[in-house]
Protein backbone atom coordinates (compact mmCIF):
# COMPACT_ATOMS: atom_id res chain seq x y z
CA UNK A 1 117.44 -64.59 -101.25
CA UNK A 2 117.39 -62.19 -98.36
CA UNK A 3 119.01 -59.58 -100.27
CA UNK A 4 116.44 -59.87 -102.86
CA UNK A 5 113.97 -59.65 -100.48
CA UNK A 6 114.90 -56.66 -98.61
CA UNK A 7 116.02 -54.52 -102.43
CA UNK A 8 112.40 -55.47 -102.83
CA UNK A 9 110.84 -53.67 -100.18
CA UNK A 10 113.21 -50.96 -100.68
CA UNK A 11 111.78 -50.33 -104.03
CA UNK A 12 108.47 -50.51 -102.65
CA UNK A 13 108.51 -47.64 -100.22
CA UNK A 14 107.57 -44.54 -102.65
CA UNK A 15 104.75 -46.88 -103.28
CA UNK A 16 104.08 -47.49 -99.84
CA UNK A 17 104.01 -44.11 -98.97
CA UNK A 18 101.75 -42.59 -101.52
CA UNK A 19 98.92 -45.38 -100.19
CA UNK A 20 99.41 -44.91 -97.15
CA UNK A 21 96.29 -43.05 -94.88
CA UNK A 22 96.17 -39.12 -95.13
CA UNK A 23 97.19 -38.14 -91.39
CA UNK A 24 95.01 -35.66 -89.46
CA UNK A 25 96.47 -31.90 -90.76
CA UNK A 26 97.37 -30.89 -87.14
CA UNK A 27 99.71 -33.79 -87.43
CA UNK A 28 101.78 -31.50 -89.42
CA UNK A 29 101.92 -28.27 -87.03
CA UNK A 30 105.44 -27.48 -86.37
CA UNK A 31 106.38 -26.28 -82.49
CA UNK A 32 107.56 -23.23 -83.79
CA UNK A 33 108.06 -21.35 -87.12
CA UNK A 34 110.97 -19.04 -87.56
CA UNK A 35 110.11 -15.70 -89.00
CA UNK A 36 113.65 -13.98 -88.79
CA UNK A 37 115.61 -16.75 -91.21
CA UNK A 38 114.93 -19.01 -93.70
CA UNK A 39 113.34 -22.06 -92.07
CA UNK A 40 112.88 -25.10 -94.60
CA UNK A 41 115.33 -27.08 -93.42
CA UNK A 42 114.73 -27.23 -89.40
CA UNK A 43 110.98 -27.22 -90.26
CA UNK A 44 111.75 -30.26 -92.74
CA UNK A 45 113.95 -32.19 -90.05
CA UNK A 46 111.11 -31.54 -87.34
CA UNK A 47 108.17 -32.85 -89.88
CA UNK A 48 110.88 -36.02 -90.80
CA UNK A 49 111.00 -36.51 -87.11
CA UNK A 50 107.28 -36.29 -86.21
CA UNK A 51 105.95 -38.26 -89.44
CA UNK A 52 106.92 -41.23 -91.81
CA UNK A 53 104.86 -39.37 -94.56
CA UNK A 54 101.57 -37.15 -94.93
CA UNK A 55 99.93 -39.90 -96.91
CA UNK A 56 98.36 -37.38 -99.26
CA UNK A 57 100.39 -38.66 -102.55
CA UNK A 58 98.61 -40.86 -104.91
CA UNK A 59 94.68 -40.81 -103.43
CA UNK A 60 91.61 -41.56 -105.40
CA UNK A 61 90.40 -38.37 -107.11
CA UNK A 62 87.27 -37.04 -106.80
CA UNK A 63 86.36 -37.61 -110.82
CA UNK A 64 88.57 -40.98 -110.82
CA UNK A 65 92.17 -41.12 -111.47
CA UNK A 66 94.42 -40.56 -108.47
CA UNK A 67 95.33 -37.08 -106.55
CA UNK A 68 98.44 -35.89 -104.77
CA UNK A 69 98.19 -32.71 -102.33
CA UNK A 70 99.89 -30.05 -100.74
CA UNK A 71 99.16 -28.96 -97.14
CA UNK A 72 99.50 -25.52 -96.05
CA UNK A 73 98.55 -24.94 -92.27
CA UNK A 74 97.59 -21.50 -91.70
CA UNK A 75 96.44 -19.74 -88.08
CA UNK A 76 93.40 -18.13 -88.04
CA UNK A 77 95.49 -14.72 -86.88
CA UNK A 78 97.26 -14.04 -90.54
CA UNK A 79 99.63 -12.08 -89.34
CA UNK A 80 101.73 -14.84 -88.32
CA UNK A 81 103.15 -17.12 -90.69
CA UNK A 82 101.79 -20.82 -91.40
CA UNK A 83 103.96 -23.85 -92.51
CA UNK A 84 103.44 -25.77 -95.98
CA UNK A 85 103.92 -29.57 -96.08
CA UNK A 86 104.69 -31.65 -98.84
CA UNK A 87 106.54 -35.25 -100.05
CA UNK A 88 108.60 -35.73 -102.75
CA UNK A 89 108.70 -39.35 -103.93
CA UNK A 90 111.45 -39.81 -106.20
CA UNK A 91 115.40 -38.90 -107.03
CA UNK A 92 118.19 -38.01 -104.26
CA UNK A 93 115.44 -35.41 -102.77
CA UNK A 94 112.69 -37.85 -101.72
CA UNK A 95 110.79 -37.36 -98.68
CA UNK A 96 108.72 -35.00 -96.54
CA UNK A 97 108.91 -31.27 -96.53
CA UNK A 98 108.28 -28.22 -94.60
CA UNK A 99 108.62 -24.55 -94.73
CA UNK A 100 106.70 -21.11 -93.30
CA UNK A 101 104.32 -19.72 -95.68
CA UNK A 102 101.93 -16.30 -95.45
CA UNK A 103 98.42 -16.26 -96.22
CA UNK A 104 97.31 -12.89 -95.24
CA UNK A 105 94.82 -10.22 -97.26
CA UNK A 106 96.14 -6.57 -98.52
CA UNK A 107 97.73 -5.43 -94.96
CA UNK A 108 97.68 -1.69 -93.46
CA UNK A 109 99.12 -0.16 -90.15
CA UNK A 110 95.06 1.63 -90.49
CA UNK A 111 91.93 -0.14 -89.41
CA UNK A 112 89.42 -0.39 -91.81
CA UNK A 113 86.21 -1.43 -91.64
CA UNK A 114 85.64 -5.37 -91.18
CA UNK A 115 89.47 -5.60 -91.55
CA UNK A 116 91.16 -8.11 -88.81
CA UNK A 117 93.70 -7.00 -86.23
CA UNK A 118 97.11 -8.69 -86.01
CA UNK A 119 100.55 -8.42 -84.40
CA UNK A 120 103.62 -8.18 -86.05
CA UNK A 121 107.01 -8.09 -83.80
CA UNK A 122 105.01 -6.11 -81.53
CA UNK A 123 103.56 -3.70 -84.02
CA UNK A 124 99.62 -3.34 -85.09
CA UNK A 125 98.54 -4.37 -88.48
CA UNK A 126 95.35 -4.82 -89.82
CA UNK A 127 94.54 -6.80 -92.67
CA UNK A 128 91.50 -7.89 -95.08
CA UNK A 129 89.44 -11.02 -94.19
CA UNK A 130 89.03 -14.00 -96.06
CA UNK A 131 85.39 -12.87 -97.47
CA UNK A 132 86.74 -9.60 -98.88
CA UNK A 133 88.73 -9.04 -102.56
CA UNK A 134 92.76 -9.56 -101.95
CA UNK A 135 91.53 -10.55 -98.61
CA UNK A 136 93.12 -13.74 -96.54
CA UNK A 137 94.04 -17.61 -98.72
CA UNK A 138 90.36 -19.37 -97.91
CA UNK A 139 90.77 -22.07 -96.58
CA UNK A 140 89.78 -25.44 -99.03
CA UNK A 141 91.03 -27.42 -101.95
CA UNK A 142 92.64 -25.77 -104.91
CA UNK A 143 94.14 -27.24 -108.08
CA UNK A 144 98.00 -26.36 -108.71
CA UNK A 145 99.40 -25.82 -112.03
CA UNK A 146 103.10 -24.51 -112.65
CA UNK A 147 103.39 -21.21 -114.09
CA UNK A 148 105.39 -22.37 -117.17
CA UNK A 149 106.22 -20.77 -120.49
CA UNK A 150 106.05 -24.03 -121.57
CA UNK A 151 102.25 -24.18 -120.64
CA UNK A 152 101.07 -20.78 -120.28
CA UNK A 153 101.44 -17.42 -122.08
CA UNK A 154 102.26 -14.53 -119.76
CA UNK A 155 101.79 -11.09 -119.45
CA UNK A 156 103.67 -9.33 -116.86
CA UNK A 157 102.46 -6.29 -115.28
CA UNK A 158 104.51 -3.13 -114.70
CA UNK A 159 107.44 -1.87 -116.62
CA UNK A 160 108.66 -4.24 -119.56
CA UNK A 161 112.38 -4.03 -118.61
CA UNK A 162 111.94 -5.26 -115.58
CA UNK A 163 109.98 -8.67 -117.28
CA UNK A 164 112.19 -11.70 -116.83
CA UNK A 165 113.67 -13.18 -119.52
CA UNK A 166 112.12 -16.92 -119.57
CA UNK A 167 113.49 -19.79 -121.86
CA UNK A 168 110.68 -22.28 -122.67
CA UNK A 169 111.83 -26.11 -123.07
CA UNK A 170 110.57 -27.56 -125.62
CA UNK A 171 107.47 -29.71 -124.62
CA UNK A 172 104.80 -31.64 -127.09
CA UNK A 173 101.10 -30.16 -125.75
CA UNK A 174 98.46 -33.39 -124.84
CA UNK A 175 96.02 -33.86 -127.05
CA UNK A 176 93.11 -32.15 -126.52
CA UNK A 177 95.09 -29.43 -124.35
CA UNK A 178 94.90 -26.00 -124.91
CA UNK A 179 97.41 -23.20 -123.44
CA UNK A 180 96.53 -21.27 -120.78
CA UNK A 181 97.16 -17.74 -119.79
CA UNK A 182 98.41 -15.86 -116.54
CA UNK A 183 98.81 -11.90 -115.57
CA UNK A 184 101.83 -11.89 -113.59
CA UNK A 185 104.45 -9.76 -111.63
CA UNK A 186 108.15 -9.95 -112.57
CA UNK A 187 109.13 -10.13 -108.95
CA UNK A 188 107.39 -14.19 -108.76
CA UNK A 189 110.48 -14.79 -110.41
CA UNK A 190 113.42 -13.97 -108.73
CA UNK A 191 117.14 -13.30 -110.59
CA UNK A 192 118.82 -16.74 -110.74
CA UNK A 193 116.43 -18.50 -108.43
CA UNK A 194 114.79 -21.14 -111.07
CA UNK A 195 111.60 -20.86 -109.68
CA UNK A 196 108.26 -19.89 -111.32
CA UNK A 197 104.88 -19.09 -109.63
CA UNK A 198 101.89 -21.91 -109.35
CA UNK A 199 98.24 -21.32 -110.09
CA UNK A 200 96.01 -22.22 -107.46
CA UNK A 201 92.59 -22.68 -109.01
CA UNK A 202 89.41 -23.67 -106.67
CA UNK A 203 88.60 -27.17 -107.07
CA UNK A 204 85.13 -27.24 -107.21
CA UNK A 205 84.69 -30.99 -107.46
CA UNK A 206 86.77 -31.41 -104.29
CA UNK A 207 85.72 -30.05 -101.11
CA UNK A 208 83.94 -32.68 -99.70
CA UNK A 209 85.35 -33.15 -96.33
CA UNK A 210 87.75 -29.87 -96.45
CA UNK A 211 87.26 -26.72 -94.67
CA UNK A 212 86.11 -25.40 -98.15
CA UNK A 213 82.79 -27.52 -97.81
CA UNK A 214 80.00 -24.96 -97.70
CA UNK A 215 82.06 -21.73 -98.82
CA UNK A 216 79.90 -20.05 -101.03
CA UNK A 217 81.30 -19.61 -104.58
CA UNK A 218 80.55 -17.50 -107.30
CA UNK A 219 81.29 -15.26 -110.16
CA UNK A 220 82.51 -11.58 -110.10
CA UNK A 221 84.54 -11.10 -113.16
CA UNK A 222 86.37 -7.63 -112.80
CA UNK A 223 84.59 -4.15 -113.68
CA UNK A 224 84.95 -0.69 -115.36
CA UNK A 225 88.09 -2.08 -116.99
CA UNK A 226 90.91 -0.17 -119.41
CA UNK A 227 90.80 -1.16 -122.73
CA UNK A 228 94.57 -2.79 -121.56
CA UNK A 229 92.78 -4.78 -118.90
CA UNK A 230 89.67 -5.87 -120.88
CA UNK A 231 92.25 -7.61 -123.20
CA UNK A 232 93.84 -9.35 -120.59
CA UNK A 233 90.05 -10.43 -119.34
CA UNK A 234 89.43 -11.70 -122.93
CA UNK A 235 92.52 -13.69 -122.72
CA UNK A 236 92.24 -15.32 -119.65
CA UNK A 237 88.10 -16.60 -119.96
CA UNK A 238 89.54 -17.86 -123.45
CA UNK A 239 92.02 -19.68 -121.46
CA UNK A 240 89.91 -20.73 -118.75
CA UNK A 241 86.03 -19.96 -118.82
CA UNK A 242 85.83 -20.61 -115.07
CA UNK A 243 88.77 -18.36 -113.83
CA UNK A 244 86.59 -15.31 -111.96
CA UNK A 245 84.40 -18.44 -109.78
CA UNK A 246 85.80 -18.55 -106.90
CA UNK A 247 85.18 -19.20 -103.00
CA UNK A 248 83.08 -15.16 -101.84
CA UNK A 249 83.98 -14.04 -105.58
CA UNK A 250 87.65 -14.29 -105.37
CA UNK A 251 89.67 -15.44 -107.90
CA UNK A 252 93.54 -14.44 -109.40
CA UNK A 253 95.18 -16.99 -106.57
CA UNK A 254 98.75 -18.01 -106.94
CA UNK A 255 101.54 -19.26 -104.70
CA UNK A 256 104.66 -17.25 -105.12
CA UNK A 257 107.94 -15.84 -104.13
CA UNK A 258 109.65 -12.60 -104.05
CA UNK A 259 112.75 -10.51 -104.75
CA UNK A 260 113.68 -9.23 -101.20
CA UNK A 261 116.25 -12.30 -100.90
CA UNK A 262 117.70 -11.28 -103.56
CA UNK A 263 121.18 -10.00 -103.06
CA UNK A 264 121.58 -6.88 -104.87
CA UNK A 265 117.88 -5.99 -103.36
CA UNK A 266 119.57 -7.14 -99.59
CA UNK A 267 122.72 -4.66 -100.07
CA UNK A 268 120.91 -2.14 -101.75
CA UNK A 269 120.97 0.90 -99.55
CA UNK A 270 117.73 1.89 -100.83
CA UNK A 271 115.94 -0.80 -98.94
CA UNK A 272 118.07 -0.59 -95.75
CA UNK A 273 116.38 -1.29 -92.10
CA UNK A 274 113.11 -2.68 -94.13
CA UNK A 275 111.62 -4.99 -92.17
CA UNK A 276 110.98 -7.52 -95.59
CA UNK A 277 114.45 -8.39 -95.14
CA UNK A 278 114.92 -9.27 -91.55
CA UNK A 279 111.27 -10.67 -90.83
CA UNK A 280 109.20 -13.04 -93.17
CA UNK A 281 105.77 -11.97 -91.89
CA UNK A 282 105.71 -8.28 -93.14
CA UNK A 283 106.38 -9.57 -96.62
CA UNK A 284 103.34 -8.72 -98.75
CA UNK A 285 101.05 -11.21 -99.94
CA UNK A 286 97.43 -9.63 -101.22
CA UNK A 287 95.52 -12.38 -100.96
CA UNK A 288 97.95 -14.89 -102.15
CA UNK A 289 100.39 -17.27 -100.93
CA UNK A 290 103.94 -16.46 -100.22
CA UNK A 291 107.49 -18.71 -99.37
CA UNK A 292 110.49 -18.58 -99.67
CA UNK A 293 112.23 -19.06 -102.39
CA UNK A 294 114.44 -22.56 -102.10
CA UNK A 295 110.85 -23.79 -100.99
CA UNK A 296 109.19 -22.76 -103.64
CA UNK A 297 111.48 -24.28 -105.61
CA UNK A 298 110.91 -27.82 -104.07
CA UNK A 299 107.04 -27.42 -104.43
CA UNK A 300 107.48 -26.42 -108.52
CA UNK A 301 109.36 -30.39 -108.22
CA UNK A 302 106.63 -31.77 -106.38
CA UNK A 303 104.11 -30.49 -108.83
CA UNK A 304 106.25 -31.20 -112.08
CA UNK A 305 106.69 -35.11 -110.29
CA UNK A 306 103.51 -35.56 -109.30
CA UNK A 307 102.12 -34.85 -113.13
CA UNK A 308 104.86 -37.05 -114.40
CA UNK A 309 102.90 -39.57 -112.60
CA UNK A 310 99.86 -39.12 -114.00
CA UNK A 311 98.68 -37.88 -110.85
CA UNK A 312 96.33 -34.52 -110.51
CA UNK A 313 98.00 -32.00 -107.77
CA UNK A 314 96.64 -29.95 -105.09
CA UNK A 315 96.83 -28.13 -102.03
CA UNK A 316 94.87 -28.21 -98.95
CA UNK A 317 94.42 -25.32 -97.11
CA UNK A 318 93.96 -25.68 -93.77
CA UNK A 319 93.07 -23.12 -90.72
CA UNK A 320 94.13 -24.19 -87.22
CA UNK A 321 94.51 -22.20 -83.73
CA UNK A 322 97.25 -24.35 -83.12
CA UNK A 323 99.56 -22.46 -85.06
CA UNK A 324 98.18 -18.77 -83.48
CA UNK A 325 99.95 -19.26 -80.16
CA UNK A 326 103.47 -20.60 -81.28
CA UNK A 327 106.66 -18.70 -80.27
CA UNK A 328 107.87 -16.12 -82.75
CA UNK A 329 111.28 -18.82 -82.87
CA UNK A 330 113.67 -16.12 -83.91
CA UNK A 331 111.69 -13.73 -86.09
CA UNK A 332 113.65 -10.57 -84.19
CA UNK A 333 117.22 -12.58 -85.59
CA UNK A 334 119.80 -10.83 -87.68
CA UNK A 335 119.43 -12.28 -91.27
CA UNK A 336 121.80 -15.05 -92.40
């Protein structure tokens, strides 16, 4: 009887922890992020150590139905790295999650005007706020969508050799679903990495109580296009009507990854003594969100699971000074 008892609550716990209270984001703020070597598994042990779960999995949604989030931590200085936090609930995997994450604007080693000051390993950068195009991730609620072939078509910008070759599983749309359409770069998806970049689109329906309450939001769609690039406008407001309203104009948002872990990119003498390679922070970003990729990785799970659930996923973004005084934890380290 006992045995029953207990395999019962065991079962329960995924359960348990998707009800349970959404913990204050601070909660979350590592002691220290690593900028010098991949960080996702000390961050995750020191989240697992801190907190029995985030409590953000399975909430009421705004519109009905139930939510799951994401929570990226970001400090107000963008120049230093912030930490993303999420919890898988099912399979050998399950449980909390951390890793460093960027969020700066289009970066310089200029100042321009209204552009923010930062530090990097001792050198000045300046980079674009979060009110500006391609400036800093805003802070608020955004809806996350995978960046499958299986949902989306894609165009990919730059040189068509150096488009990855993508193998769509088979996969029976919903009724009433339409695809959708992305403008990407071939670099979100990393040689032999399995990962794919995420759409972040601004929840309107969902800031109450976020930092992205009272952001203004509106439409610029782009301007003075090519005849390439008014295609590629045509295709994406077929896809999505709403796609240029976003939080001070902004729209285009993604999380994403990069090539410079890439080994032949690492060894290529080309690239020697970049910084990319040995420090996380002076990777670029334009207005975007960057990790890792192993991290991304997890967070394409967590978004695939939490669907399979019937669940709608997001991310909060969160800005906290808490994270703008921590030590650099090893960002001068030899990468490994």
């Amino acid at each position: 009887m006992k045995t029953k008892i207990m395999l019962s609550l065991l079962l329960a716990l995924p359960a348990a922890a998707a009800q349970a209270e959404p913990v204050q984001p601070e909660a979350a703020a590592p002691a220290y992020i690593p900028a010098g070597r991949p960080a996702l598994d000390e961050l995750t042990s020191g989240l697992r150590a801190r907190l029995a779960t985030l409590g953000r999995n399975g909430l009421p949604g705004p519109a009905g139905g139930k939510v799951s989030r994401a929570l990226l931590l970001l400090p107000r200085d963008r120049a230093r790295p912030g930490a993303l936090s999420f919890q898988l609930e099912k399979g050998k995997r399950a449980g909390l999650y951390q890793c460093e994450a960027l969020g700066r604007g289009i970066t310089g080693k200029e100042p321009r005007p209204r552009w923010k000051e930062g530090l990097i390993a001792g050198v000045t950068i300046y980079y674009t706020p979060k009110d500006m195009s391609g400036g800093a991730t805003v802070p608020g609620v955004y809806d996350l969508l995978n960046i499958s072939p299986e949902r989306y078509d894609l165009h990919f910008f730059g040189k068509p050799e150096d488009a990855p070759k993508l193998k769509a599983r088979d996969k029976k749309m919903k009724k009433g679903e339409k695809r959708l359409f992305s403008a990407v770069w071939p670099h979100w998806y990393p040689s032999g990495a399995k990962v794919m970049p995420v759409d972040m689109l601004w929840a309107a329906d969902s800031q109450a109580g976020s930092q992205g309450q009272g952001v203004p939001v509106f439409d610029i769609p782009p301007q003075e296009l090519t005849a390439e690039e008014s295609i590629l406008r045509a295709r994406q407001l077929a896809a999505n009507p709403r796609y240029y309203t976003g939080p001070y104009g902004r729209y285009g948002f993604a999380v994403h990854t990069d090539r410079w872990e890439d080994l032949k990119r690492i060894i290529d003498p080309a690239v020697a003594g970049r910084p990319e390679i040995s420090d996380f922070r002076w990777r670029d970003t334009n207005g975007c969100v960057k990790l890792r990729p192993a991290c991304l990785k997890l967070l394409n799970k967590f978004i695939d699971e939490q669907e399979e659930l019937g669940r709608r996923v997001q991310l909060e973004v969160y800005e906290t000074p808490l994270l703008d005084g921590l030590p650099e934890g090893g960002a001068a380290a030899a990468w490994r």
